[in-house]
Protein backbone atom coordinates (compact mmCIF):
# COMPACT_ATOMS: atom_id res chain seq x y z
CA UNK A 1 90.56 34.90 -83.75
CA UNK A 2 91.60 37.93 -85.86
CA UNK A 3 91.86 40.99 -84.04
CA UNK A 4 92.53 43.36 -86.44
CA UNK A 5 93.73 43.99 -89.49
CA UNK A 6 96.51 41.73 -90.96
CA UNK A 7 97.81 43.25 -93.76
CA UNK A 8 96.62 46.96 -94.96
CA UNK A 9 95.56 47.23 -98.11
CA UNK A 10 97.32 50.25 -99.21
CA UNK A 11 95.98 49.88 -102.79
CA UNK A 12 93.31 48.13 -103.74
CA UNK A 13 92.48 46.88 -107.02
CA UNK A 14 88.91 45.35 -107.94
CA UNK A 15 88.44 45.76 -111.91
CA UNK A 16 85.59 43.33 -112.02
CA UNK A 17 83.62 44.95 -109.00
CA UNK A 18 84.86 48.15 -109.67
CA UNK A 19 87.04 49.38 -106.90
CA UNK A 20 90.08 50.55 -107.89
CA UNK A 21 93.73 51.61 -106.56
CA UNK A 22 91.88 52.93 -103.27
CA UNK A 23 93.26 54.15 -100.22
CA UNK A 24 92.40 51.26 -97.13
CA UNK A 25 89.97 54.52 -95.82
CA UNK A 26 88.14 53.21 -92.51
CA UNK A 27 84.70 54.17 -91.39
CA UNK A 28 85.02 57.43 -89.18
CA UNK A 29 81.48 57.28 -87.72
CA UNK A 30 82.28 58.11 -84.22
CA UNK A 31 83.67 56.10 -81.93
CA UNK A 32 86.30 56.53 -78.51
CA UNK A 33 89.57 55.31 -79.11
CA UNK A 34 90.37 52.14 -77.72
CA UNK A 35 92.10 53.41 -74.43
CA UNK A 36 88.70 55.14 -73.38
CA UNK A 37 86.69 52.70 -71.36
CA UNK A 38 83.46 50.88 -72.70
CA UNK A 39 82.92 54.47 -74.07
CA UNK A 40 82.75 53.22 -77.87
CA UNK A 41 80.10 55.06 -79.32
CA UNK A 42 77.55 53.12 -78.77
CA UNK A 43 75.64 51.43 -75.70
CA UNK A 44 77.87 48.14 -74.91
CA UNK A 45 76.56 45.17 -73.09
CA UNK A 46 78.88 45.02 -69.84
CA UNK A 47 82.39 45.43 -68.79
CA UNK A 48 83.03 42.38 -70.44
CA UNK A 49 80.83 41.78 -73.17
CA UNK A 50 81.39 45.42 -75.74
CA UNK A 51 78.60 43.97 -78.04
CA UNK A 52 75.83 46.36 -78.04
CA UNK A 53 73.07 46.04 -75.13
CA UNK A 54 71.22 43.69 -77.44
CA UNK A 55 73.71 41.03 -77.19
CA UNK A 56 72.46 37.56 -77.20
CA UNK A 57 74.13 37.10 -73.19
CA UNK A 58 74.09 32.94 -74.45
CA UNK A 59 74.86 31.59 -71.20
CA UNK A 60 71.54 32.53 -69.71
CA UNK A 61 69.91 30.39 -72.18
CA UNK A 62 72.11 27.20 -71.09
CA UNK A 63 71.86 28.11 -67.33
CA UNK A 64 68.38 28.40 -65.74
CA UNK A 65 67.85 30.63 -62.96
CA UNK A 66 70.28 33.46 -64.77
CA UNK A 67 67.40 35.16 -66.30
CA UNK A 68 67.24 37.57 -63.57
CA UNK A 69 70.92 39.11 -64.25
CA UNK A 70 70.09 38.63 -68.23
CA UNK A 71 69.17 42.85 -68.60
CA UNK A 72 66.89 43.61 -70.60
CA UNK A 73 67.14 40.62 -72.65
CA UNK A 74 65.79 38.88 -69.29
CA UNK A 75 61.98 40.26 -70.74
CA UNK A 76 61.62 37.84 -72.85
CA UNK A 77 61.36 35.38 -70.26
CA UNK A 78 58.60 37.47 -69.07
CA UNK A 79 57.00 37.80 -73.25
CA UNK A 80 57.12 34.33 -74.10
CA UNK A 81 56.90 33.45 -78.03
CA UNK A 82 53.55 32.00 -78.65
CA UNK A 83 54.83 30.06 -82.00
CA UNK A 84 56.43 27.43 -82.27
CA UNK A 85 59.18 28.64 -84.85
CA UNK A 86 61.43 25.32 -85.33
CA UNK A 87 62.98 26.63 -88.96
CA UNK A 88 63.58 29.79 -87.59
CA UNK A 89 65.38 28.38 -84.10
CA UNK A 90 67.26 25.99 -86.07
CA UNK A 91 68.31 28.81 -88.00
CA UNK A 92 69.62 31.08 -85.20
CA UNK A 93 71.60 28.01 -83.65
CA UNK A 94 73.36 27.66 -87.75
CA UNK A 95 74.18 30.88 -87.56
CA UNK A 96 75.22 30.85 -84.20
CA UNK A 97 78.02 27.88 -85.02
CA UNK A 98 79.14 29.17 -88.35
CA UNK A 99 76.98 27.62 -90.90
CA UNK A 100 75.23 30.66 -92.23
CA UNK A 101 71.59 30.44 -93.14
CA UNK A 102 71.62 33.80 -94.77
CA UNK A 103 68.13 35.78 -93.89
CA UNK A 104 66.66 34.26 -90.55
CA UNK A 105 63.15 34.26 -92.19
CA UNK A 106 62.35 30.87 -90.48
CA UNK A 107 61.75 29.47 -94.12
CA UNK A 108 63.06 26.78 -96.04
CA UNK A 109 65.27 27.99 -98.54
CA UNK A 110 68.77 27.35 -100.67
CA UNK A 111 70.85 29.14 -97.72
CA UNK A 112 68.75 27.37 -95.05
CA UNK A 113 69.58 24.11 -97.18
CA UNK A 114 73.35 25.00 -97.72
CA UNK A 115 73.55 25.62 -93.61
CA UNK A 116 72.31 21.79 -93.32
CA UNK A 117 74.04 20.57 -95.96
CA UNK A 118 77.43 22.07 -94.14
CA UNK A 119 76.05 20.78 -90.54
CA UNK A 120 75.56 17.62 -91.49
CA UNK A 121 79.23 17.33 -93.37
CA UNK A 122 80.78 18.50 -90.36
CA UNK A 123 78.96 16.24 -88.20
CA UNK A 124 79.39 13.23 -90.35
CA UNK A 125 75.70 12.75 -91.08
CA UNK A 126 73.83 11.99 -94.32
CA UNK A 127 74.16 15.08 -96.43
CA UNK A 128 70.26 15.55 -97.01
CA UNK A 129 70.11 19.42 -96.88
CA UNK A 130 66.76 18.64 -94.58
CA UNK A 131 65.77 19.06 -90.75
CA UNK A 132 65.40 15.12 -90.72
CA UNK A 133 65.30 13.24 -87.46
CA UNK A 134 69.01 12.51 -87.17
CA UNK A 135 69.66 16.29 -87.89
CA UNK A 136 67.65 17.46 -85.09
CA UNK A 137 69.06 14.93 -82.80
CA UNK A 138 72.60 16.28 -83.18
CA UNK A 139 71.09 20.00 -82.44
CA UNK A 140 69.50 19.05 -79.74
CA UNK A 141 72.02 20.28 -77.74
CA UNK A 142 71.10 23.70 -78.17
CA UNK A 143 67.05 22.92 -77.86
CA UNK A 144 67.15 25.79 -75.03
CA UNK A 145 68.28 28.21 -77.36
CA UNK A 146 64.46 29.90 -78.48
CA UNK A 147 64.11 30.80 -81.95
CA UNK A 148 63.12 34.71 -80.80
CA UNK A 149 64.06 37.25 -77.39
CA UNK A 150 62.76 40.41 -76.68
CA UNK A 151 64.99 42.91 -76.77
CA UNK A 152 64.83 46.95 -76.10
CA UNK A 153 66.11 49.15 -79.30
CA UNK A 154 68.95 51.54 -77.77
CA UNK A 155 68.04 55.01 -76.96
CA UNK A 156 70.97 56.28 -78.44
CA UNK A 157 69.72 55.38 -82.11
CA UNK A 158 67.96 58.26 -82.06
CA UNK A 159 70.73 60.23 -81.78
CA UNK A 160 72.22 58.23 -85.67
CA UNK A 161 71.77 59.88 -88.82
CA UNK A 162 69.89 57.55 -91.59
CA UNK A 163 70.95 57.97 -95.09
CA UNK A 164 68.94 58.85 -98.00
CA UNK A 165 70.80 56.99 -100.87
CA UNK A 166 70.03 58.04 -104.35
CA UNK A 167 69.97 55.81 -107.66
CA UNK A 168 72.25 58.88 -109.20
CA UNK A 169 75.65 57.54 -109.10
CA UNK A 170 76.93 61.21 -108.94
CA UNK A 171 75.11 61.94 -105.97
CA UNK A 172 75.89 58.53 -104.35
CA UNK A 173 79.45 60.35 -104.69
CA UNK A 174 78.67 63.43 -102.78
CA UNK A 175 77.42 61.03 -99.73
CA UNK A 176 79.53 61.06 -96.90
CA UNK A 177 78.32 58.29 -96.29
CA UNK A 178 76.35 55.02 -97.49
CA UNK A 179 74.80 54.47 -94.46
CA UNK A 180 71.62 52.67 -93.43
CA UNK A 181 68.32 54.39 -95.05
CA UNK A 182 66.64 53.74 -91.80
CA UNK A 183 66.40 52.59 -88.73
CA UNK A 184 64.37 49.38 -89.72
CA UNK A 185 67.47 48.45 -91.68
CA UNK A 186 69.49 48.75 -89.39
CA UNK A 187 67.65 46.55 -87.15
CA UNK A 188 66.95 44.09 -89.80
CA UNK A 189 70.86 43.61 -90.51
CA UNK A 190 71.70 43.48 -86.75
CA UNK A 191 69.46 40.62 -86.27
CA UNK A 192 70.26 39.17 -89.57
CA UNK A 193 67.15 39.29 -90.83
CA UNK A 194 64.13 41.52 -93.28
CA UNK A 195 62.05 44.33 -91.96
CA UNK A 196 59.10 42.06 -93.14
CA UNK A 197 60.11 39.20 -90.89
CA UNK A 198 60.71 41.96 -87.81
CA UNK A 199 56.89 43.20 -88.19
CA UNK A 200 55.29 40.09 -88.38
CA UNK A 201 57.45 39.03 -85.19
CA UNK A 202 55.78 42.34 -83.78
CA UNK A 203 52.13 43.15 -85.07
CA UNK A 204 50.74 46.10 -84.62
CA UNK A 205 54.27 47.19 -82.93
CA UNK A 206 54.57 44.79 -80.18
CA UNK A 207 55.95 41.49 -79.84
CA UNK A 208 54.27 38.57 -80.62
CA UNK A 209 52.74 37.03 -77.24
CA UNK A 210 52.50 40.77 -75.60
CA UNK A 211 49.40 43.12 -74.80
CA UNK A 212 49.66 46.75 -74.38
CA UNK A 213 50.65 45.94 -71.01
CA UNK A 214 53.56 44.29 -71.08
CA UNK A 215 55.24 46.05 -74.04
CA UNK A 216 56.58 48.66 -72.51
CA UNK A 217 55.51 52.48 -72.97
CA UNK A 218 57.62 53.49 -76.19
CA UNK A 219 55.10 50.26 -77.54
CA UNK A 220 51.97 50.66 -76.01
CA UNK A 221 50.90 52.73 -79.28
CA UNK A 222 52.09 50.97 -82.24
CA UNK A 223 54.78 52.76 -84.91
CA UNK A 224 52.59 54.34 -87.92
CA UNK A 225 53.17 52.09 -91.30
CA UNK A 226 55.69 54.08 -93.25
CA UNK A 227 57.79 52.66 -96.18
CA UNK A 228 61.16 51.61 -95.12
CA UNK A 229 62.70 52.59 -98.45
CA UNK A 230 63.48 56.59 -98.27
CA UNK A 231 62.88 58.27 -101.39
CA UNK A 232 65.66 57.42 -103.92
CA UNK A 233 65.13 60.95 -105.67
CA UNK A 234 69.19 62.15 -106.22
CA UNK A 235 70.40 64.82 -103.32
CA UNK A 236 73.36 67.06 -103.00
CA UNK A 237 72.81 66.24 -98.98
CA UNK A 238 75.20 64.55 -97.52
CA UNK A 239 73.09 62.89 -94.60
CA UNK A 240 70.23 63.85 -92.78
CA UNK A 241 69.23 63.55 -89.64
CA UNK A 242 66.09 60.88 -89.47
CA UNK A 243 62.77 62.41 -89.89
CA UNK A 244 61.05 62.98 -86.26
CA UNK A 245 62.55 64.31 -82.55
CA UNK A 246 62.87 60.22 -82.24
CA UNK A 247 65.56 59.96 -85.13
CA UNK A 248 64.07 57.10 -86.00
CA UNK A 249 63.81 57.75 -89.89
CA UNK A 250 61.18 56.12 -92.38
CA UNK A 251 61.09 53.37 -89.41
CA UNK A 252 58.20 51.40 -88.58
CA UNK A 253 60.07 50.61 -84.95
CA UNK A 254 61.40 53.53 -82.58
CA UNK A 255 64.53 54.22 -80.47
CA UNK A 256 63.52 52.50 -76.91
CA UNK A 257 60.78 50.22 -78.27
CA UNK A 258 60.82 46.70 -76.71
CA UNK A 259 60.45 44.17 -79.72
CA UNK A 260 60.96 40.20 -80.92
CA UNK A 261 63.99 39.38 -83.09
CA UNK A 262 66.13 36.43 -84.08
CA UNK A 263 67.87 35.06 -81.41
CA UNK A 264 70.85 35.65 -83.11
CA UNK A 265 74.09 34.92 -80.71
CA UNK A 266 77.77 34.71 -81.00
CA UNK A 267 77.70 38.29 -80.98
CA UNK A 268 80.30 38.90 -78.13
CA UNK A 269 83.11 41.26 -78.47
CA UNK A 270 85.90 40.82 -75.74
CA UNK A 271 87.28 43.84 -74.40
CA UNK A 272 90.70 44.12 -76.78
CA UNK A 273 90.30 42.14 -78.83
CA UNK A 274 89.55 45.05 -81.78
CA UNK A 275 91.93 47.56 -82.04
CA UNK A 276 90.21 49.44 -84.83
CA UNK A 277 87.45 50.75 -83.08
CA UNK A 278 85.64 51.81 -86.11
CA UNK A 279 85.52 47.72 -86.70
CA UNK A 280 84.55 47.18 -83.62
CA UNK A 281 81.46 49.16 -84.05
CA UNK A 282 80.78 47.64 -87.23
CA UNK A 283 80.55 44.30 -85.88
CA UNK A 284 78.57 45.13 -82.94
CA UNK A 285 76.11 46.66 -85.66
CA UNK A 286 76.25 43.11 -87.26
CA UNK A 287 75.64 41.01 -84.37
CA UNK A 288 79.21 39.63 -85.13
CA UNK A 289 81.55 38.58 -82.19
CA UNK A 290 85.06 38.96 -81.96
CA UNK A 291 85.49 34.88 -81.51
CA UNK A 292 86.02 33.03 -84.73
CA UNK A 293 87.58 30.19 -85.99
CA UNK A 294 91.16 30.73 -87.28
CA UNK A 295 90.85 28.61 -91.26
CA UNK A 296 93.72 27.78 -92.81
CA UNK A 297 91.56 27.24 -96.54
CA UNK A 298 87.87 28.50 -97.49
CA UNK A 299 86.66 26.66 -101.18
CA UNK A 300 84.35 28.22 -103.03
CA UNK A 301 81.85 26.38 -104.98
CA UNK A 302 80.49 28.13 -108.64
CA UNK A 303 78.09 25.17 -108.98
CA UNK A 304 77.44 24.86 -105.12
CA UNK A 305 77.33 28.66 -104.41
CA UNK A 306 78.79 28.01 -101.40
CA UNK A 307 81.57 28.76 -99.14
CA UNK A 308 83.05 26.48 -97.06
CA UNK A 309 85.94 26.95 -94.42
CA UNK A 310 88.52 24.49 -93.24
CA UNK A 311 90.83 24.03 -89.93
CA UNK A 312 92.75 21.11 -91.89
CA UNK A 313 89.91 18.59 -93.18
CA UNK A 314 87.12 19.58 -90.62
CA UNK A 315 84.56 21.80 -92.33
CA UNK A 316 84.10 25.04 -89.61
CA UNK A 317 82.16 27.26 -91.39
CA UNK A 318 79.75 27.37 -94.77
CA UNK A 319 78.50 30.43 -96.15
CA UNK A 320 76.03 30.92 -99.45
CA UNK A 321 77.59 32.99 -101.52
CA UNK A 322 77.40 35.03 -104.82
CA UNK A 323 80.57 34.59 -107.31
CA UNK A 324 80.53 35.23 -111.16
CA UNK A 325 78.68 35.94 -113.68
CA UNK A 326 79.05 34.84 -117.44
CA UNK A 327 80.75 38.22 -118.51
CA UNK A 328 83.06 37.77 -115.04
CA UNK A 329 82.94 34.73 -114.79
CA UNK A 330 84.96 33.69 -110.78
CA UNK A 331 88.52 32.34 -111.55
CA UNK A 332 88.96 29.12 -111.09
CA UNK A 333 92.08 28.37 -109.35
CA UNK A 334 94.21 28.80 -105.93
CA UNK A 335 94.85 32.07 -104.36
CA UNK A 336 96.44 33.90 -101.63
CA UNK A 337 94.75 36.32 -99.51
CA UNK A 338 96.69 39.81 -99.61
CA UNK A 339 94.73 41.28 -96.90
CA UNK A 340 91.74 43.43 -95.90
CA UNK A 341 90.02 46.64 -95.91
CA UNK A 342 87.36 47.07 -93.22
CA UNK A 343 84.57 49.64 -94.50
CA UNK A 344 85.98 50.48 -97.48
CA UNK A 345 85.13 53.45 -100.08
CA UNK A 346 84.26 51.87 -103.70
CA UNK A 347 85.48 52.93 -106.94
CA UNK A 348 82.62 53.44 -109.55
CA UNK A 349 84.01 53.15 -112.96
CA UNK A 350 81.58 52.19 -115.87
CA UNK A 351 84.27 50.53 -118.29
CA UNK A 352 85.71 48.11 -115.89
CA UNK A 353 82.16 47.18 -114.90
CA UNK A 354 81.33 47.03 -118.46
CA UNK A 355 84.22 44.84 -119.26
CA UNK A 356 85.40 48.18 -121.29
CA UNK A 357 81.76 48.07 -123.64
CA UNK A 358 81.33 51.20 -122.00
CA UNK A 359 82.63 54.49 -120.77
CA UNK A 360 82.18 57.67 -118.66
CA UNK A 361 82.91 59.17 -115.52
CA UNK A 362 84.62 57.57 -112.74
CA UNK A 363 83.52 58.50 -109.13
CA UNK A 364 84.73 57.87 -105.47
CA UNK A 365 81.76 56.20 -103.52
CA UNK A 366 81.99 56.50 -99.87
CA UNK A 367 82.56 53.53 -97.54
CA UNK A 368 79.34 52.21 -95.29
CA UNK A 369 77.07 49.39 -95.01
CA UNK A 370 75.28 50.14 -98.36
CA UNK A 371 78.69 50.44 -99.94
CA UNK A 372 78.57 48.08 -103.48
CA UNK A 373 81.16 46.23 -101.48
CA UNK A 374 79.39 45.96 -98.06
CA UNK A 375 81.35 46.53 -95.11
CA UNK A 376 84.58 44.93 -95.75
CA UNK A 377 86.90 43.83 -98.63
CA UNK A 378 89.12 40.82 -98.47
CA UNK A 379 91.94 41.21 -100.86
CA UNK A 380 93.00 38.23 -103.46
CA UNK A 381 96.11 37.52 -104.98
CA UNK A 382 94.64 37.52 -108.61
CA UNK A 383 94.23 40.80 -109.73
CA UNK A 384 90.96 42.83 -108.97
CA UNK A 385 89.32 40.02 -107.37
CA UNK A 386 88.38 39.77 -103.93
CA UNK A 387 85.34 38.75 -101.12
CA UNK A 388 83.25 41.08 -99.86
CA UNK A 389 79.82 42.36 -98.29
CA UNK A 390 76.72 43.88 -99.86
CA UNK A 391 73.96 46.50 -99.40
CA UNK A 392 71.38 43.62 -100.53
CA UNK A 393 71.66 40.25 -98.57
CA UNK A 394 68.42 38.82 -99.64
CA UNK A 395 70.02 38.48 -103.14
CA UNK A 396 73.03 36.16 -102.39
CA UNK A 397 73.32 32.95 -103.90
CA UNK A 398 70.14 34.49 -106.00
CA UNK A 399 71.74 37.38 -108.19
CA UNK A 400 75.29 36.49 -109.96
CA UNK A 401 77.87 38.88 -108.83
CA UNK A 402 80.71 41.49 -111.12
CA UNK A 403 82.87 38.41 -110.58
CA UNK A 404 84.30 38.26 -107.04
CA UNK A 405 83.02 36.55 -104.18
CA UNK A 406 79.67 38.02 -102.47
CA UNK A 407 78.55 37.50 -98.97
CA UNK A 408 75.33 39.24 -96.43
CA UNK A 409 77.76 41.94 -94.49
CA UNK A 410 77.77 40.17 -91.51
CA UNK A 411 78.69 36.65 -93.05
CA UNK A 412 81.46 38.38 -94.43
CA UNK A 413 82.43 40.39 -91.58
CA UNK A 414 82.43 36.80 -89.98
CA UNK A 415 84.92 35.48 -92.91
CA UNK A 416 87.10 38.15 -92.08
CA UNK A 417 87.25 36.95 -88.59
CA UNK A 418 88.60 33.76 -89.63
CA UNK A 419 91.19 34.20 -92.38
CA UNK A 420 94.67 35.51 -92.59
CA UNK A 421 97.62 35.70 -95.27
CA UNK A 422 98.10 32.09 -94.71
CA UNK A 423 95.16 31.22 -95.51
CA UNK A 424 94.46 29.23 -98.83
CA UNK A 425 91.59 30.39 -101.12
CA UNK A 426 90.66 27.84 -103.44
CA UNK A 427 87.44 28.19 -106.58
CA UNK A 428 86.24 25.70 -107.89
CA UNK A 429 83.18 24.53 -110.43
């Protein structure tokens, strides 16, 4: 486990992607230093557990009887799924032992396929990149982990400013921010997931298997349809404050709302084990946990478009990736890692992304999850090349990348979990 960061990145230089010779800036949303309690801005779990209340609390799952202590997450014993989602809980459990299936949609899909491709290596099992028979036999072990919970949005999400992000690179740059554009992305990224998938796992605004009943007050009238783009019409304004007394934004769902998700796990954060609480806030936003694999080499695959992480030969970890494009094409080769830069701000500069075809204006883009970076930037030893988030997850392993190494935010967040300066970097065809 990393617990924070291992090397700053006092100057950061990403020609192919754009980010240039910047500062390692961290998010200041606010958040309690780390000597102030549980007080981190932002509802955590328990004592022990500073994940946000919508933690996954695993053990409940693997111990009956403990539904009763569960909190809120103990409702969806009392909502119970009625699908059968077996692509979907077989992609929660991936994700849940490190071999990312990119967006939980419960489809079958190239990231689905790269997650059982990965599984199936590390479990010395025919590579077939299918849910076959011997597949689900060696994840049976976590059959009592359900494909969905129930869980209640926090009431203090009304109280976060949603960001209307315009096209206009110039106003980008007044931002303070690149924020989330709503509350519905927000939620979609915490649970790893679309706002397409989150609706149809709630119709009419409730979870699937509840009435009016049973879903709690804030859902007993469903959440108008609203788009859950904002308008992308350039602004001077830094942030606003989401639309309604709610604060809930263009959002379909609502601050206190009781709704089905992903059962997304793994999300734990142990009290300090993050000493940059701005991090630590990030990850509990990602449904990331603060326990992950220490790696001492990640390869990534061009052909493959894959990442896959190593404790000496034992695969750990596979994430689908973006990397290269013919005018960047990734460099092939062994690196070093020189370190990382959690939330960092992005340097917009048209010749280096034009591989000097074109010029103009540079501009300082804030840090934040809709950064052209994502949420974090691992540093590489060859020159403007790194790994890092992005504001679009639905488009890895689908859209080539300015020629680093593109991950979903919190697959990345995970990476940065697992590597340090000692860790070999390897790309390959």
């Amino acid at each position: 486990m990393r617990a924070l960061v291992f090397a700053a990145v006092s100057s950061i230089a990403l020609a192919a992607c754009g980010m240039q010779g910047q500062d390692n800036e961290q998010d200041t949303d606010t958040v309690a230093s780390a000597n102030q309690g549980t007080d981190y801005g932002y509802e955590t779990y328990g004592e022990d557990n500073l994940a946000d209340t919508m933690a996954s609390n695993d053990d409940r799952y693997m111990n009956e009887g403990d539904a009763a202590d569960a909190g809120s997450d103990a409702q969806a014993a009392d909502i119970p799924d009625p699908e059968d989602r077996p692509i979907m809980q077989a992609q929660v459990v991936l994700d849940r032992i490190g071999f990312g299936p990119g967006v939980i949609d419960g489809k079958m899909g190239m990231s689905t396929e790269n997650a059982l491709n990965g599984f199936q290596e590390a479990n010395d099992l025919d590579v077939t990149g299918e849910l076959d028979e011997a597949t689900k036999q060696a994840l049976a072990e976590w059959d009592r982990i359900p494909a969905t919970r129930v869980v209640t949005i926090p009431a203090s999400w009304s109280d976060a400013e949603y960001t209307d992000i315009p096209e206009d690179t110039a106003a980008k740059a007044e931002l303070d921010r690149l924020g989330y554009k709503s509350l519905d992305e927000r939620l979609a990224e915490r649970f790893h997931t679309t706002i397409d998938v989150l609706k149809q796992l709630n119709p009419n605004g409730r979870p699937a298997g509840a009435g009016s009943e049973t879903a709690g007050s804030s859902s007993a009238s469903p959440a108008p349809e609203a788009s859950a783009t904002p308008s992308s019409t350039p602004s001077s304004t830094a942030t606003r404050t989401a639309s309604g007394a709610s604060g809930q934004g263009d959002s379909f769902f609502k601050p206190g709302q009781q709704i089905r998700v992903p059962n997304i796990g793994g999300d734990r954060i142990a009290p300090g084990s993050i000493e940059d609480t701005s991090w630590q806030q990030t990850l509990a936003s990602l449904g990331v946990g603060s326990d992950q694999p220490e790696v001492d080499r990640i390869v990534v695959s061009k052909a493959g478009k894959t990442l896959k992480a190593y404790q000496g030969e034992k695969l750990v970890a596979l994430f689908t990736v973006s990397s290269g494009s013919s005018e960047f094409p990734l460099p092939l080769g062994e690196w070093d890692i020189v370190g990382e830069a959690y939330n960092p701000p992005y340097s917009y500069d048209p010749e280096v992304l034009s591989g000097g075809k074109e010029d103009g204006k540079t501009y300082k883009l804030p840090p934040g999850p809709n950064s052209p970076v994502g949420v974090v930037w691992i540093d590489l030893s060859k020159e403007h090349y790194g790994l890092h988030g992005t504001p679009d997850p639905e488009t890895i392993g689908r859209a080539q990348s300015s020629g680093c190494v593109r991950l979903t935010n919190w697959d990345a967040a995970r990476l940065a979990g697992m590597v340090s300066q000692s860790t070999q970097v390897i790309f390959e065809a």
